[in-house]
Protein backbone atom coordinates (compact mmCIF):
# COMPACT_ATOMS: atom_id res chain seq x y z
CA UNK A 1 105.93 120.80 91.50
CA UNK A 2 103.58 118.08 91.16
CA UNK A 3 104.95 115.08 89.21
CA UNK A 4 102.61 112.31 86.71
CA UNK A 5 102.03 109.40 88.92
CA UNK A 6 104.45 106.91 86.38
CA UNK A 7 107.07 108.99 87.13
CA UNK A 8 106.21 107.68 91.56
CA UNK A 9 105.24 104.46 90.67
CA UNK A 10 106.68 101.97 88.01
CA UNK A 11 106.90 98.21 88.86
CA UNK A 12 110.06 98.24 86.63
CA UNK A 13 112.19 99.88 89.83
CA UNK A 14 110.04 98.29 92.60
CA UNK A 15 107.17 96.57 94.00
CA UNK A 16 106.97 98.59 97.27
CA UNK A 17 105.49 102.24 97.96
CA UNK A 18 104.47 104.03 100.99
CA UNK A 19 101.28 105.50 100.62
CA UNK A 20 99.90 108.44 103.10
CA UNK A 21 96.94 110.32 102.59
CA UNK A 22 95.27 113.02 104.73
CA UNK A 23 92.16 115.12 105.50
CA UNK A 24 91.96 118.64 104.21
CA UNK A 25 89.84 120.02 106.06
CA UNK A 26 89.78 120.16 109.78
CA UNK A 27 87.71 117.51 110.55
CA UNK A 28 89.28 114.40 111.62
CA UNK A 29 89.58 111.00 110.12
CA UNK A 30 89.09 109.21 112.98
CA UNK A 31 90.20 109.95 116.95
CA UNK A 32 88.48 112.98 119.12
CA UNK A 33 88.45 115.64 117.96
CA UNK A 34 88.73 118.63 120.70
CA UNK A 35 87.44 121.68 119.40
CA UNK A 36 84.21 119.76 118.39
CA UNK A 37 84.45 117.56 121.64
CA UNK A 38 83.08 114.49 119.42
CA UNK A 39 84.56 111.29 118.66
CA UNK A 40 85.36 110.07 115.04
CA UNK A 41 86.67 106.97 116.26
CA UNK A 42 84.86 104.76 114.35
CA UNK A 43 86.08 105.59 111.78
CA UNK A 44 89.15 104.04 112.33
CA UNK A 45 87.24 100.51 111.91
CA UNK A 46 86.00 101.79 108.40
CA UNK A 47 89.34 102.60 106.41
CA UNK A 48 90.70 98.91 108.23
CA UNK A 49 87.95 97.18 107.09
CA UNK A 50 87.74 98.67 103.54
CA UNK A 51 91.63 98.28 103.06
CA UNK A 52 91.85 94.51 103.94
CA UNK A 53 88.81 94.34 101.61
CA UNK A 54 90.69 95.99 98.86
CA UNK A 55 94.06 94.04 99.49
CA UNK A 56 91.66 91.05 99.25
CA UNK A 57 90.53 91.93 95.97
CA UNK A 58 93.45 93.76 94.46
CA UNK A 59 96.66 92.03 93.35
CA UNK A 60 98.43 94.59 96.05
CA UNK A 61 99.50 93.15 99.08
CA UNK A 62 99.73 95.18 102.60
CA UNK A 63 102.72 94.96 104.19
CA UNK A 64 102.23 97.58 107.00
CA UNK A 65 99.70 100.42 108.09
CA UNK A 66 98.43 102.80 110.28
CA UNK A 67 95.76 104.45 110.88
CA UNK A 68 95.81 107.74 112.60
CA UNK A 69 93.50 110.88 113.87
CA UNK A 70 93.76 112.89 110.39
CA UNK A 71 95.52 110.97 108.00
CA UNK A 72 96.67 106.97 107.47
CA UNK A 73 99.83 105.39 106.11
CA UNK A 74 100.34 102.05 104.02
CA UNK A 75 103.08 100.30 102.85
CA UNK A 76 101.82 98.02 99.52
CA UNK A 77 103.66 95.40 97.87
CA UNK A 78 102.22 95.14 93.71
CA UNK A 79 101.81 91.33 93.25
CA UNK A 80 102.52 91.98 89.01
CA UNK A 81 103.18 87.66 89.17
CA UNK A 82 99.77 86.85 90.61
CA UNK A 83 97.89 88.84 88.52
CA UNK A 84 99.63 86.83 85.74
CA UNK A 85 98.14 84.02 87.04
CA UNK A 86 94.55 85.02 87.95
CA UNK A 87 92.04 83.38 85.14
CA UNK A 88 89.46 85.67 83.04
CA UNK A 89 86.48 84.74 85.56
CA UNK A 90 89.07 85.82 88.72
CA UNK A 91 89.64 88.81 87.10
CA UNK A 92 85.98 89.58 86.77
CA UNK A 93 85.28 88.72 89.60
CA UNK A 94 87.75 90.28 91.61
CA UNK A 95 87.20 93.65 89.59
CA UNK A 96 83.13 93.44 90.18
CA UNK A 97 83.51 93.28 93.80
CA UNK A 98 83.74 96.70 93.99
CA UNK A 99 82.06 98.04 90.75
CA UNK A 100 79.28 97.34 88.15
CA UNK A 101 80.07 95.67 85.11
CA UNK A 102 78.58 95.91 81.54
CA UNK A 103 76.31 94.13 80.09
CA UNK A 104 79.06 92.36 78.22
CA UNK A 105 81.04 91.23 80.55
CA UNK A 106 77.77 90.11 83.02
CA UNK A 107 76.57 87.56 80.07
CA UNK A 108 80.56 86.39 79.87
CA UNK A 109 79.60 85.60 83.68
CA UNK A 110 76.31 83.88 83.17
CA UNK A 111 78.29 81.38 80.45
CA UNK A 112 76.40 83.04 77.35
CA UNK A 113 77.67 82.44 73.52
CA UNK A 114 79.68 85.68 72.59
CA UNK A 115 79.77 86.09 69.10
CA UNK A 116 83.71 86.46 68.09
CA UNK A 117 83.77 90.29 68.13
CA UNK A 118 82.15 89.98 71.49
CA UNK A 119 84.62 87.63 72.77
CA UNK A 120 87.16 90.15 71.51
CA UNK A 121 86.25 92.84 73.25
CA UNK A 122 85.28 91.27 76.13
CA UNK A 123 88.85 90.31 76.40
CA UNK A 124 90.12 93.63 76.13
CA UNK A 125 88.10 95.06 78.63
CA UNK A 126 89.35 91.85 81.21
CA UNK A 127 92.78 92.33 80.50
CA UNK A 128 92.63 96.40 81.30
CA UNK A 129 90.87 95.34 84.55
CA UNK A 130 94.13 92.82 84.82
CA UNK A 131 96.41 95.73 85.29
CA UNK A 132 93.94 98.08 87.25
CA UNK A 133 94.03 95.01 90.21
CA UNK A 134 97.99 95.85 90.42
CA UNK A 135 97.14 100.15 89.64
CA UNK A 136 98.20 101.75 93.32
CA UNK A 137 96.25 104.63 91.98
CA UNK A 138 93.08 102.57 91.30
CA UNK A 139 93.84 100.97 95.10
CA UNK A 140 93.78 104.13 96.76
CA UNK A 141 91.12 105.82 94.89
CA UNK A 142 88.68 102.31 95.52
CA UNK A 143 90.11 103.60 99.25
CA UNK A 144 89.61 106.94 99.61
CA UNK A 145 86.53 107.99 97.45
CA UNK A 146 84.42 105.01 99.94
CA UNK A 147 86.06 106.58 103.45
CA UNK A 148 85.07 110.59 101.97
CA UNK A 149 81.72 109.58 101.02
CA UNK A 150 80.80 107.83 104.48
CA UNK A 151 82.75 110.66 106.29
CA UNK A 152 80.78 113.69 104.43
CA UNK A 153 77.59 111.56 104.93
CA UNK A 154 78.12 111.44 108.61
CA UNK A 155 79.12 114.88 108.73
CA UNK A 156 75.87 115.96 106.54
CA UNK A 157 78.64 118.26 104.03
CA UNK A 158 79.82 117.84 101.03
CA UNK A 159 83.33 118.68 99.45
CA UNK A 160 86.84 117.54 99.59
CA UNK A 161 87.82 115.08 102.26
CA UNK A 162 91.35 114.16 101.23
CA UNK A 163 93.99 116.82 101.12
CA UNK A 164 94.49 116.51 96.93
CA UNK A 165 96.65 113.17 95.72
CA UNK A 166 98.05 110.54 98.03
CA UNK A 167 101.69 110.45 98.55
CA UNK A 168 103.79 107.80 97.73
CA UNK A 169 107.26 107.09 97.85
CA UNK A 170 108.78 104.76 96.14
CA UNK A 171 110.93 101.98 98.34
CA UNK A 172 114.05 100.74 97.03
CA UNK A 173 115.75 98.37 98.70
CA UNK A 174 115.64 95.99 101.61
CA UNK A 175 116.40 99.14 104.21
CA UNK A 176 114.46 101.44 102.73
CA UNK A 177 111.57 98.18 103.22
CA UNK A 178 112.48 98.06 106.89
CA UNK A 179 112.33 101.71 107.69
CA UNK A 180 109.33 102.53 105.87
CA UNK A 181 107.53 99.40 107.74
CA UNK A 182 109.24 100.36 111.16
CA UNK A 183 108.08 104.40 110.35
CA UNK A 184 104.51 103.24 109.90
CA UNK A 185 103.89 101.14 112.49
CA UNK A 186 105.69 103.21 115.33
CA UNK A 187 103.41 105.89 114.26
CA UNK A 188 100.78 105.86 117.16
CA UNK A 189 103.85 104.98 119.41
CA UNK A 190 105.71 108.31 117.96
CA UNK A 191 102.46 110.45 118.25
CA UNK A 192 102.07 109.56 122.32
CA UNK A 193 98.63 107.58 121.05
CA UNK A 194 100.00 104.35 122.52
CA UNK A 195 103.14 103.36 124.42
CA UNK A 196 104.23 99.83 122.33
CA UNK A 197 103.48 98.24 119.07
CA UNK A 198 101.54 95.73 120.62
CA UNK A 199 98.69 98.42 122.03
CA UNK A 200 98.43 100.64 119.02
CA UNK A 201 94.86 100.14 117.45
CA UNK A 202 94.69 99.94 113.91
CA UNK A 203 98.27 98.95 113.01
CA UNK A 204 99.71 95.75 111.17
CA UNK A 205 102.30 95.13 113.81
CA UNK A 206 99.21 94.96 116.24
CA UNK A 207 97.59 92.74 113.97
CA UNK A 208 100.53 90.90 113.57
CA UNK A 209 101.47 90.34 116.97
CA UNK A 210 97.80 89.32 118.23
CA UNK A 211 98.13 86.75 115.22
CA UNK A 212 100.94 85.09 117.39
CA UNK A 213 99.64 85.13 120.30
CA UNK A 214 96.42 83.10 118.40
CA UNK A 215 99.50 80.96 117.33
CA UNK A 216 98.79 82.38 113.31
CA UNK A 217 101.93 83.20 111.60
CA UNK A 218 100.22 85.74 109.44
CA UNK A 219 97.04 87.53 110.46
CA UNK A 220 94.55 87.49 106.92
CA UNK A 221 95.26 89.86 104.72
CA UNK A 222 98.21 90.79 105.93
CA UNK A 223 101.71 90.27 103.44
CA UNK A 224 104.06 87.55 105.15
CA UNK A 225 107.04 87.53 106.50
CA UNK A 226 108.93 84.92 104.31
CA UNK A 227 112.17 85.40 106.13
CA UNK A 228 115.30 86.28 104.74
CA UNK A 229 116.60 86.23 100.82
CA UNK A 230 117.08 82.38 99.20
CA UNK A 231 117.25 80.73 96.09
CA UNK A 232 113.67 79.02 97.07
CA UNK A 233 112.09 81.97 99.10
CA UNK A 234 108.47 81.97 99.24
CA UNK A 235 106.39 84.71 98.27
CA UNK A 236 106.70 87.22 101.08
CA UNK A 237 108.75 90.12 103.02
CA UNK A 238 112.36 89.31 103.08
CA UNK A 239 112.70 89.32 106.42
CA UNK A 240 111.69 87.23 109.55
CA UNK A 241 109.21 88.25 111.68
CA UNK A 242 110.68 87.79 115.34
CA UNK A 243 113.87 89.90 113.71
CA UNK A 244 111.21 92.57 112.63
CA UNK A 245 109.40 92.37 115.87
CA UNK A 246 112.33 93.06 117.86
CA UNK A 247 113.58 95.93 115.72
CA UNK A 248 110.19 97.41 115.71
CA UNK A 249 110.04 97.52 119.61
CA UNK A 250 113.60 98.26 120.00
CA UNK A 251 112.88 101.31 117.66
CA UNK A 252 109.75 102.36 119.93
CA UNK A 253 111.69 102.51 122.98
CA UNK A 254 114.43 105.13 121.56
CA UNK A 255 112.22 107.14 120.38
CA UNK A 256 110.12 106.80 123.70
CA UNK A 257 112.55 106.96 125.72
CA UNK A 258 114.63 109.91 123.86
CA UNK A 259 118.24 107.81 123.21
CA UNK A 260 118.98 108.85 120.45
CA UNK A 261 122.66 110.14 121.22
CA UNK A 262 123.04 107.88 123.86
CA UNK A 263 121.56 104.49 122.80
CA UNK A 264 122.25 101.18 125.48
CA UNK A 265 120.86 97.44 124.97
CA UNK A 266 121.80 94.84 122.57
CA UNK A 267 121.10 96.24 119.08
CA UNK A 268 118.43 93.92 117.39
CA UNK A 269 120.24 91.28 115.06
CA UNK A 270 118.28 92.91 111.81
CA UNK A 271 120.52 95.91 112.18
CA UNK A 272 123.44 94.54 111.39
CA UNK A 273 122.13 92.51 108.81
CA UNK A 274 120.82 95.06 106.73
CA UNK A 275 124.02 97.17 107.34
CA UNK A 276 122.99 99.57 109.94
CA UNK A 277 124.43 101.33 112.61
CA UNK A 278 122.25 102.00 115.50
CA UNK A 279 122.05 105.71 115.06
CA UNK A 280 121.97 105.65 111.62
CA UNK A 281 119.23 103.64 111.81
CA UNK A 282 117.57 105.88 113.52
CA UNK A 283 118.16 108.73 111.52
CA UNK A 284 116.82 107.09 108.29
CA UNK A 285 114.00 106.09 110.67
CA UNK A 286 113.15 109.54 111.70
CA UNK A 287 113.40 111.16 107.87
CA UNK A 288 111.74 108.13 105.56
CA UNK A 289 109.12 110.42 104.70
CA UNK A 290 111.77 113.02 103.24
CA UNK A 291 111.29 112.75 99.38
CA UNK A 292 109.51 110.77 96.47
CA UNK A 293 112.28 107.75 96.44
CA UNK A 294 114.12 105.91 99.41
CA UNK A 295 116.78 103.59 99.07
CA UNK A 296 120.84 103.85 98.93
CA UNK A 297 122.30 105.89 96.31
CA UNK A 298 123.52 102.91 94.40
CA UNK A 299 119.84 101.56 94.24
CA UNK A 300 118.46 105.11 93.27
CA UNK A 301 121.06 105.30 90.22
CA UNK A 302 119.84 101.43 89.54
CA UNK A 303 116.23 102.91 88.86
CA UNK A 304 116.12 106.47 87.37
CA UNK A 305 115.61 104.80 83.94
CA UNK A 306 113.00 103.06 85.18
CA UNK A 307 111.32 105.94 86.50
CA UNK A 308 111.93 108.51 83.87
CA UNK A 309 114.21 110.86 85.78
CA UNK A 310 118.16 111.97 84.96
CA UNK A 311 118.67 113.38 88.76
CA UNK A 312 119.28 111.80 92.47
CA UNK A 313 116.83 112.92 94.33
CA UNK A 314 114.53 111.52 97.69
CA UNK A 315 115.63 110.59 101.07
CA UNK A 316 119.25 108.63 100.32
CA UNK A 317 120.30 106.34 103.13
CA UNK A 318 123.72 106.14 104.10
CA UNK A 319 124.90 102.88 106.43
CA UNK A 320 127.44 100.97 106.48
């Protein structure tokens, strides 16, 4: 049964979702498409493009994604403390980079004398575009209506593009974090579409990696790796990024190389700090998209308040 979105999504029980959305119809997203023997690839550059735009715009930071033949993945971190922070003018101006204002709110812009009912309402309307710049919903919406119009232009039709509502799952903890990240950005790995991280197209490990290489910590756009959990931790993923890096290619070459009962090699040293056995690792890899909620069953009880629900339920991890 389809649930109301605050019952997915509440800042109260966490910051971090994974969103996926994906084509309804058979026409691809991006890649070749076979049966039509023409490319969409392209396309691919569109949804990056208008994503980073977004995350530029948006008090929603994006920690990971993918971008595949019919559908695309994102993990989003909602930045509720910068958004505090943002003056009336940021707001506006943040909020009119991707829509038309009123009248109102242009002559706030231009500096004009409001009269005091003016002001007022002028207020009201900045502070409900305060919270719409940390809305998922109003993220992915910005996302998806842009990539379904250009698709539906290119392909001379009209209709539905996107297969109903995105999904999104809610994260929970630190290993739900890591798995969801890992899960996205092995996805063209997974699918045969590349053979490592560092040659999938369209990915934030890809980005991430070719950042280093530029000797860039953090490519633009792109949520940082602030390295692990500290009294005077900077804003950013609680994890390092050499730690991620390795798990993320240690990950790949299971999968790739199908040792998953059998599994040699030094395990990566993020394993065992998040708790994690190497195949049950792997098995919370393989099964993060199971469910509405991930996270241990301790951190799922911690947040069904939060989320208006009286039942477990979503993908529970179990590790040491």
């Amino acid at each position: 049964m389809t649930k109301a979105r605050f019952s997915l999504i509440s800042i109260d029980a966490t910051p971090y979702y994974h969103c996926v959305s994906r084509c309804v119809r058979r026409s691809f997203l991006c890649g070749y498409d076979s049966d039509s023997q023409q490319s969409y690839e392209h396309r691919r550059g569109w949804i990056e493009k208008r994503l980073l735009a977004l995350a530029d715009a948006f008090c929603i930071d994006v920690c990971a994604y993918a971008i595949m033949s019919n559908h695309y993945h994102v993990v989003l971190h909602i930045n509720v403390d910068r958004a505090k922070s943002l003056s009336e003018r940021d707001v506006v101006e943040r909020w009119l980079a991707f829509h038309r204002g009123p009248a109102l709110v242009q002559r706030f812009l231009q500096g004009d004398t409001l009269s005091e009912a003016e002001a007022q309402r002028c207020s009201e309307i900045i502070e409900e575009w305060r919270e719409r710049l940390t809305s998922i919903s109003w993220f992915m919406r910005l996302l998806n209506q842009h990539i379904a119009a250009e698709a539906n232009k290119e392909d001379k039709c009209t209709g539905h593009f996107w297969e109903g509502r995105f999904k999104s799952q809610a994260l929970l903890d630190e290993k739900a974090l890591a798995t969801a990240m890992a899960y996205v950005d092995l996805n063209p790995v997974r699918a045969a579409m590349a053979d490592t991280p560092e040659t999938s197209d369209h990915t934030s490990v890809k980005a991430r990696i070719e950042s280093l290489k530029n000797e860039d910590i953090t490519p633009p756009h792109l949520f940082p790796f602030a390295g692990y959990p500290r009294e005077s931790m900077s804003e950013g993923l609680p994890f390092r990024l050499m730690d991620y890096l390795e798990l993320v290619d240690w990950t790949g070459r299971q999968c790739r190389e199908g040792k998953r009962g059998h599994i040699g090699g030094r395990e990566p040293d993020l394993l065992k700090r998040l708790g994690f056995a190497s195949a049950e690792w792997l098995e919370a890899y393989a099964r993060v998209e199971k469910g509405s909620l991930v996270g241990t069953e301790l951190s799922m009880r911690a947040v069904l308040g939060s989320l208006g629900r009286k039942r477990l339920c979503g993908y529970r991890i179990v590790c040491n």
